[in-house]
N, C-alpha and C. Protein backbone atom coordinates (compact mmCIF):
# COMPACT_ATOMS: atom_id res chain seq x y z
N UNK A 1 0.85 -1.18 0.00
CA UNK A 1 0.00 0.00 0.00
C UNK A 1 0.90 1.24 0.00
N UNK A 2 0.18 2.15 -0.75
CA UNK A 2 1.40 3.42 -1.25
C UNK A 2 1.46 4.12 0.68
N UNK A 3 0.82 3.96 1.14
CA UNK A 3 0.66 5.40 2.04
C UNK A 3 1.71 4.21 3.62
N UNK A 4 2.68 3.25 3.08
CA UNK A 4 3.88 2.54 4.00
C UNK A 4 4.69 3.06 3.14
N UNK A 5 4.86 3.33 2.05
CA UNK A 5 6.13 3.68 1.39
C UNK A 5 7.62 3.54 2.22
N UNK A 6 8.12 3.21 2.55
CA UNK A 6 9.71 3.58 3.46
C UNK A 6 8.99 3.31 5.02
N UNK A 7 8.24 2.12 4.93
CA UNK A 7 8.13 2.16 6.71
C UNK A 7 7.60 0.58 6.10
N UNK A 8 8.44 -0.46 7.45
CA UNK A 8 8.75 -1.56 7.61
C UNK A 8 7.49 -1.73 8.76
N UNK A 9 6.51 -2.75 8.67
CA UNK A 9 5.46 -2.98 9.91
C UNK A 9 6.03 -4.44 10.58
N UNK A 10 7.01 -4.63 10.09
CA UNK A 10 7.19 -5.92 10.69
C UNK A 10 8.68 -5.66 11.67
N UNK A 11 8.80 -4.58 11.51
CA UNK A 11 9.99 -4.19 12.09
C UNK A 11 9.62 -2.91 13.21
N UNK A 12 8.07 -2.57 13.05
CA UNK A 12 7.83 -1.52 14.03
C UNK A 12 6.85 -2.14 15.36
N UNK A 13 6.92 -1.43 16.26
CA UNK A 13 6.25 -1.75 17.34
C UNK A 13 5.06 -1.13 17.82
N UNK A 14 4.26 -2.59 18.11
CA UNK A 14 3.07 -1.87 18.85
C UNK A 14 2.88 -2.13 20.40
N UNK A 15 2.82 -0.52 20.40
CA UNK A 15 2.25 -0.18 21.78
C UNK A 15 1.34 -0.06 22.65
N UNK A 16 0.49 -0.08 21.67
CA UNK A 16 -1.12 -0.10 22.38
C UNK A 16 -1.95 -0.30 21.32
N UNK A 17 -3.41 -0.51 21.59
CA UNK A 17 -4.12 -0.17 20.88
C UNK A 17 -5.64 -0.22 21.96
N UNK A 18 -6.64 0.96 20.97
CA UNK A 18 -8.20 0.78 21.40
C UNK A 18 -9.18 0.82 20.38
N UNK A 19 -10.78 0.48 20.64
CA UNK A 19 -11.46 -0.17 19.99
C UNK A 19 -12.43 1.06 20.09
N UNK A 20 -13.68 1.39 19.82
CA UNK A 20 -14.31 2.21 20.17
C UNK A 20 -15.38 1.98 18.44
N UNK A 21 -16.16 1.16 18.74
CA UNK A 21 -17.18 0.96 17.92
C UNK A 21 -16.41 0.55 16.64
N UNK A 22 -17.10 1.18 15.59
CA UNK A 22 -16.10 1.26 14.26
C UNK A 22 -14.88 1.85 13.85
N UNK A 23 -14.31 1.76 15.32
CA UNK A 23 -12.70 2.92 15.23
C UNK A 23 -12.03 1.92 15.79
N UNK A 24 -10.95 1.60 15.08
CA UNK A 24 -9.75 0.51 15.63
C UNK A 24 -8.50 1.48 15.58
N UNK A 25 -7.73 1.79 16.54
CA UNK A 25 -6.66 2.31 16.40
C UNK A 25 -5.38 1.76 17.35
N UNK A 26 -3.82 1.48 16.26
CA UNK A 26 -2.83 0.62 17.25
C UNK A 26 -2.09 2.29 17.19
N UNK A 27 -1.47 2.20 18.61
CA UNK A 27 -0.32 3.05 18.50
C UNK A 27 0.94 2.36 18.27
N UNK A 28 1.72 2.91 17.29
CA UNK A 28 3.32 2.04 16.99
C UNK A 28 4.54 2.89 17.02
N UNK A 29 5.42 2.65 17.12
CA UNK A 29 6.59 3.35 17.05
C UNK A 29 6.85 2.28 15.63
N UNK A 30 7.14 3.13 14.52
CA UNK A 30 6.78 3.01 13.02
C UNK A 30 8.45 2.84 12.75
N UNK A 31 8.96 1.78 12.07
CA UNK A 31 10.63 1.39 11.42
C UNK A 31 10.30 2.24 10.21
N UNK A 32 11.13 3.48 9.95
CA UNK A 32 11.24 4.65 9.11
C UNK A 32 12.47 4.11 8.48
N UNK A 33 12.23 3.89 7.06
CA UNK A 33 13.23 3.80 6.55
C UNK A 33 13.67 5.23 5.24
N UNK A 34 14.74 5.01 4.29
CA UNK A 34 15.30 6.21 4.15
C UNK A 34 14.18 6.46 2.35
N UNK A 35 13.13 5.29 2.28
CA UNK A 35 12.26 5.95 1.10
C UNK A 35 11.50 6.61 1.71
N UNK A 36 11.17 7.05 3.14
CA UNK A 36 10.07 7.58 3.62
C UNK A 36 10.55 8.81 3.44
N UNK A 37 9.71 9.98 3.20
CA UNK A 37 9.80 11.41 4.17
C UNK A 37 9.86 12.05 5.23
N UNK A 38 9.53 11.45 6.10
CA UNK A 38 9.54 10.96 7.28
C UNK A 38 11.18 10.14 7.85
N UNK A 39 12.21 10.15 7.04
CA UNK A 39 13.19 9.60 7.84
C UNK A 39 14.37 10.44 7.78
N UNK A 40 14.86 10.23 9.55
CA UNK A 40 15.98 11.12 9.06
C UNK A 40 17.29 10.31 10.62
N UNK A 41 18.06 10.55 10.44
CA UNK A 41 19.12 9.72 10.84
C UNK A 41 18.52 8.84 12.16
N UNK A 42 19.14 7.30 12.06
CA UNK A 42 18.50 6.99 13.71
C UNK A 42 19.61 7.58 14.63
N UNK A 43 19.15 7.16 15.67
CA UNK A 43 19.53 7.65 16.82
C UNK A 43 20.79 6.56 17.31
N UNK A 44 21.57 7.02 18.56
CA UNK A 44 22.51 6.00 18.82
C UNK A 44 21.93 4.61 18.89
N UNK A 45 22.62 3.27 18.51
CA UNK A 45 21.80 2.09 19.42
C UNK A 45 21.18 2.21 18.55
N UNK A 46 20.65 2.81 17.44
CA UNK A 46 19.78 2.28 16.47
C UNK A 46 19.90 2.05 15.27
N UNK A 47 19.49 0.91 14.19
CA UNK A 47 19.49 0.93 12.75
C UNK A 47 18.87 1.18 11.73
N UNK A 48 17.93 1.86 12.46
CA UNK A 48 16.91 3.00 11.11
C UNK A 48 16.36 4.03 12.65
N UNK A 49 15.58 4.43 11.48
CA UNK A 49 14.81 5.99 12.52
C UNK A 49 13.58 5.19 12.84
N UNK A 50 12.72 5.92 14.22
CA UNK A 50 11.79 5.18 14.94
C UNK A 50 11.34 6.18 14.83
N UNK A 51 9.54 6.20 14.93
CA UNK A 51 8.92 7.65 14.95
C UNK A 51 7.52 6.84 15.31
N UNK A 52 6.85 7.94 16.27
CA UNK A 52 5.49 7.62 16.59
C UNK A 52 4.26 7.77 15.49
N UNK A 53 3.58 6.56 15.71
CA UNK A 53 3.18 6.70 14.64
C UNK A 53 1.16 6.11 15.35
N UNK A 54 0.04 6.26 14.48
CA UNK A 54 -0.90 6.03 14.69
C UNK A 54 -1.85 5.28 13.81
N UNK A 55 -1.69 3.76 13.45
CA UNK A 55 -2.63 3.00 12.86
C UNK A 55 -4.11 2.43 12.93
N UNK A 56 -4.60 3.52 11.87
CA UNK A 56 -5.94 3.59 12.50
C UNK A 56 -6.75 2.95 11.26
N UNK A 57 -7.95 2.70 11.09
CA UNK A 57 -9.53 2.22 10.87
C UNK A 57 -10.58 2.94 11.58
N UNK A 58 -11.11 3.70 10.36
CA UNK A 58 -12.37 4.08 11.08
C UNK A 58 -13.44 3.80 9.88
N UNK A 59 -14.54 3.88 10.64
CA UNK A 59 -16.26 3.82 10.11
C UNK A 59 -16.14 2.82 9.93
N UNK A 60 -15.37 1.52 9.95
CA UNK A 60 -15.49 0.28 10.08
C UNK A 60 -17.01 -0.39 10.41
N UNK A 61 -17.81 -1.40 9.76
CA UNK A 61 -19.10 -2.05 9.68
C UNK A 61 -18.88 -2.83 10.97
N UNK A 62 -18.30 -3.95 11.14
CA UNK A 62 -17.53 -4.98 11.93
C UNK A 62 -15.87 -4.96 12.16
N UNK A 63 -15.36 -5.34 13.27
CA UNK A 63 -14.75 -5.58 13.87
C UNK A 63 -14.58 -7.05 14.48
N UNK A 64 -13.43 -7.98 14.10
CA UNK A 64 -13.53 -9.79 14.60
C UNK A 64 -12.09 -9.73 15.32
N UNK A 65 -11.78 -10.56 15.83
CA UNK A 65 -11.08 -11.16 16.41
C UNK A 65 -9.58 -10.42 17.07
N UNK A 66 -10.16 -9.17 17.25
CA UNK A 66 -8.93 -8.33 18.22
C UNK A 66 -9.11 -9.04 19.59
N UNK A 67 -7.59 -9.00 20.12
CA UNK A 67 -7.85 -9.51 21.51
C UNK A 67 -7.62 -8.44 22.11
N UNK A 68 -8.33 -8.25 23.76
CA UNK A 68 -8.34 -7.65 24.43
C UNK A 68 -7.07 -7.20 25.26
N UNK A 69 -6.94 -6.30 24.81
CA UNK A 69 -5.66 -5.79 25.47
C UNK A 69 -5.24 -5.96 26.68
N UNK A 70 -6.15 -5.91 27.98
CA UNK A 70 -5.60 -6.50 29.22
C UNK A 70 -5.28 -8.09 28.99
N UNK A 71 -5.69 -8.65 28.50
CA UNK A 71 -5.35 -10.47 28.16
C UNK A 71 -3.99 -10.77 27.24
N UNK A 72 -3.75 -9.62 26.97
CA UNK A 72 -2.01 -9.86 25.91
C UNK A 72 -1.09 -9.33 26.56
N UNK A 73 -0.40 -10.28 26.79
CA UNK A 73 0.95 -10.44 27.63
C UNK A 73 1.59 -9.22 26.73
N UNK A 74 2.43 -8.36 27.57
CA UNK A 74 3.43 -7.56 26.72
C UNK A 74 4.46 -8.25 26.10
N UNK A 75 5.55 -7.65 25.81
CA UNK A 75 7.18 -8.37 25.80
C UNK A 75 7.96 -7.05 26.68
N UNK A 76 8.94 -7.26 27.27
CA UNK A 76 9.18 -6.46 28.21
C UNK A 76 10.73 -6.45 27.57
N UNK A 77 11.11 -5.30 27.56
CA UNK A 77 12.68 -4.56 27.04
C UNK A 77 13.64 -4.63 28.26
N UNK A 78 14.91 -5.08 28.08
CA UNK A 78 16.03 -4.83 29.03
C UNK A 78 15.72 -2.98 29.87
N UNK A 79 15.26 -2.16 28.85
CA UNK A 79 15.49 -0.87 29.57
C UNK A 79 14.08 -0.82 30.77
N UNK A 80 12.74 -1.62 30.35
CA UNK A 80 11.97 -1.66 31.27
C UNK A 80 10.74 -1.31 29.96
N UNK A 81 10.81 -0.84 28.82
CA UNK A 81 10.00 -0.84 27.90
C UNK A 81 9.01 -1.99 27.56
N UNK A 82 7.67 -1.29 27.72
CA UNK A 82 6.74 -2.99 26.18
C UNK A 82 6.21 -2.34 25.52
N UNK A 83 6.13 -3.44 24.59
CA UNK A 83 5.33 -3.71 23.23
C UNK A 83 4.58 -4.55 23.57
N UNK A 84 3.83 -4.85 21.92
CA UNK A 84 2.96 -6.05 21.62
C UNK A 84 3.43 -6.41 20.63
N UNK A 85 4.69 -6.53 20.39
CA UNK A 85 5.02 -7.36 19.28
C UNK A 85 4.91 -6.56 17.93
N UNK A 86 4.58 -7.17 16.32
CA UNK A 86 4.57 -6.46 15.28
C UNK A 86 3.55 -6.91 14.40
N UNK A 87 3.10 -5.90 13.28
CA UNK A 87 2.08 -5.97 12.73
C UNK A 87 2.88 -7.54 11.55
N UNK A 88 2.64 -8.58 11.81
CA UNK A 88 2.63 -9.49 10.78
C UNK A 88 2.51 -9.74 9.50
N UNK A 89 1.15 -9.14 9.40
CA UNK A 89 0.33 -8.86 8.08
C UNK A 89 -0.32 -8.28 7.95
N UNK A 90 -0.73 -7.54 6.92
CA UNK A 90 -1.78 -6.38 6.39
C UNK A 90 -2.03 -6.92 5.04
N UNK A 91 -3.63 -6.38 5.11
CA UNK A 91 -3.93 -7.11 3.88
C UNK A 91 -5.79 -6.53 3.18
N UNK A 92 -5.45 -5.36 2.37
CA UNK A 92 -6.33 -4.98 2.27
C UNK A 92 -7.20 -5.53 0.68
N UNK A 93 -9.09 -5.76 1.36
CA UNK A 93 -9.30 -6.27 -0.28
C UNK A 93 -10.66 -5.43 -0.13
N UNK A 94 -11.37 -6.10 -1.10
CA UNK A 94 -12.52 -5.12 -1.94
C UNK A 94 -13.78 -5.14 -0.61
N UNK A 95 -13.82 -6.26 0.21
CA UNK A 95 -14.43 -5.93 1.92
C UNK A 95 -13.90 -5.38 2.80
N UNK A 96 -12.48 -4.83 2.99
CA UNK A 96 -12.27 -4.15 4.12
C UNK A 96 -10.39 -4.48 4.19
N UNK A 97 -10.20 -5.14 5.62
CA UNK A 97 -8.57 -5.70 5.76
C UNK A 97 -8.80 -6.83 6.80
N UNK A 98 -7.53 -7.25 6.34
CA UNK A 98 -7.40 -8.23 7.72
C UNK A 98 -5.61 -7.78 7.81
N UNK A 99 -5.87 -8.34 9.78
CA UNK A 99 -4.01 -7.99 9.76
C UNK A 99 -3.64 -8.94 11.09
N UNK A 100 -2.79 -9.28 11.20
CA UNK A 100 -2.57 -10.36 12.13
C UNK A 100 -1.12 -10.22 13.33
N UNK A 101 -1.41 -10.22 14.51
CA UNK A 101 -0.22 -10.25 15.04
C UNK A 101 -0.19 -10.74 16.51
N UNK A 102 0.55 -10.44 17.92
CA UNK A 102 -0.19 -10.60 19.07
C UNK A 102 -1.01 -10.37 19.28
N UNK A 103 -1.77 -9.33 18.88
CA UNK A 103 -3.26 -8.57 19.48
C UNK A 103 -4.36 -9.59 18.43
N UNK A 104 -3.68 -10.37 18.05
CA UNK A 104 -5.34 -11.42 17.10
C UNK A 104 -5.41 -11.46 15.88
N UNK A 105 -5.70 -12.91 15.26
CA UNK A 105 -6.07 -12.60 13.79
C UNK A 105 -7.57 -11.53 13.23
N UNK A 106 -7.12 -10.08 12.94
CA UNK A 106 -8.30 -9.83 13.20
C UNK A 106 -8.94 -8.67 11.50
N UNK A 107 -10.66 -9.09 11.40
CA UNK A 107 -10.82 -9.25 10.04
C UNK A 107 -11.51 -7.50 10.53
N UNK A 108 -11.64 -6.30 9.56
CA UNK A 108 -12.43 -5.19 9.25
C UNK A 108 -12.97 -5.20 8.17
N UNK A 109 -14.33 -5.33 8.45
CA UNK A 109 -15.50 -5.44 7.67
C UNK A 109 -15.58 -3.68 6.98
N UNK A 110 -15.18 -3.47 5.38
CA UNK A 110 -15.65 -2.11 5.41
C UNK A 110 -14.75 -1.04 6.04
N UNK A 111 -15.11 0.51 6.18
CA UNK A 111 -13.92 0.99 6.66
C UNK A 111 -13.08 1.82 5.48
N UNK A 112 -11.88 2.65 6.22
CA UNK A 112 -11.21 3.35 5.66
C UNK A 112 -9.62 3.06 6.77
N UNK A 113 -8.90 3.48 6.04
CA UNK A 113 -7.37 3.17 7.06
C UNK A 113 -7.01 4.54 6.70
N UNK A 114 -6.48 4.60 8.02
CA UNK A 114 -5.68 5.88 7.65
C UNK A 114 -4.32 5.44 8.57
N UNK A 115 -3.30 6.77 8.62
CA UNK A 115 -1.61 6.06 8.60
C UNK A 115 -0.87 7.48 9.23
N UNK A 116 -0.74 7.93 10.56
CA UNK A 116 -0.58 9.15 10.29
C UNK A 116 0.78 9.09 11.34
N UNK A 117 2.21 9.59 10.86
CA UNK A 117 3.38 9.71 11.20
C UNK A 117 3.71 10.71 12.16
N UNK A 118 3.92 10.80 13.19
CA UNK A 118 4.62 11.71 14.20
C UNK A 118 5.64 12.46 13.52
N UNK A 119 6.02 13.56 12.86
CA UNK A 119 7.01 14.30 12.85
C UNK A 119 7.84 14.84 13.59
């Protein structure tokens, strides 16, 4: 999908996410790589640029198989940091998406995605 251009989902992290009817939104710290606009040198300790980022679905019809966020174990970082792991798969068709990772194999009925980068 044009609107990842230079950003790796299997290499970025999610931090959260909430549900709110037909609004699915993960928060990620997004793997910026150097086709993005969005990238600009990483930081020490790092091998690309990290940037906050907000993966969202809205007006969504249905919503399946997200798991509930208190029930998903984090992964916990030497510095004291978590995640939930990484977006696996994305996969958008002529009904909506499906995308798969710790948080659930989970299907959006319908809907719009949007993708919006922390500068």
């Amino acid at each position: 999908m044009p609107v990842f251009e230079g950003v790796d989902l299997n290499d970025s992290f999610i931090l959260g996410w909430t549900q709110d009817g037909g609004r699915l939104a993960f928060y990620i710290e997004a793997s910026i790589w150097p086709e993005s606009k969005y990238y600009s040198t990483p930081k020490a300790g790092e091998y690309t640029c990290y940037r906050s980022a907000v993966l969202e679905f809205v007006r969504a019809i249905e919503i399946t198989g997200l798991r509930p966020i208190e029930l998903t174990p984090p992964s916990i970082d030497p510095d004291g940091s978590k995640d939930y792991g990484n977006i696996d798969s994305l996969v958008a068709s002529e009904s909506g998406f499906s995308l798969a990772g710790d948080f659930g194999d989970v299907s959006i009925r319908g809907g719009e995605l949007r993708f919006d980068i922390h500068a």
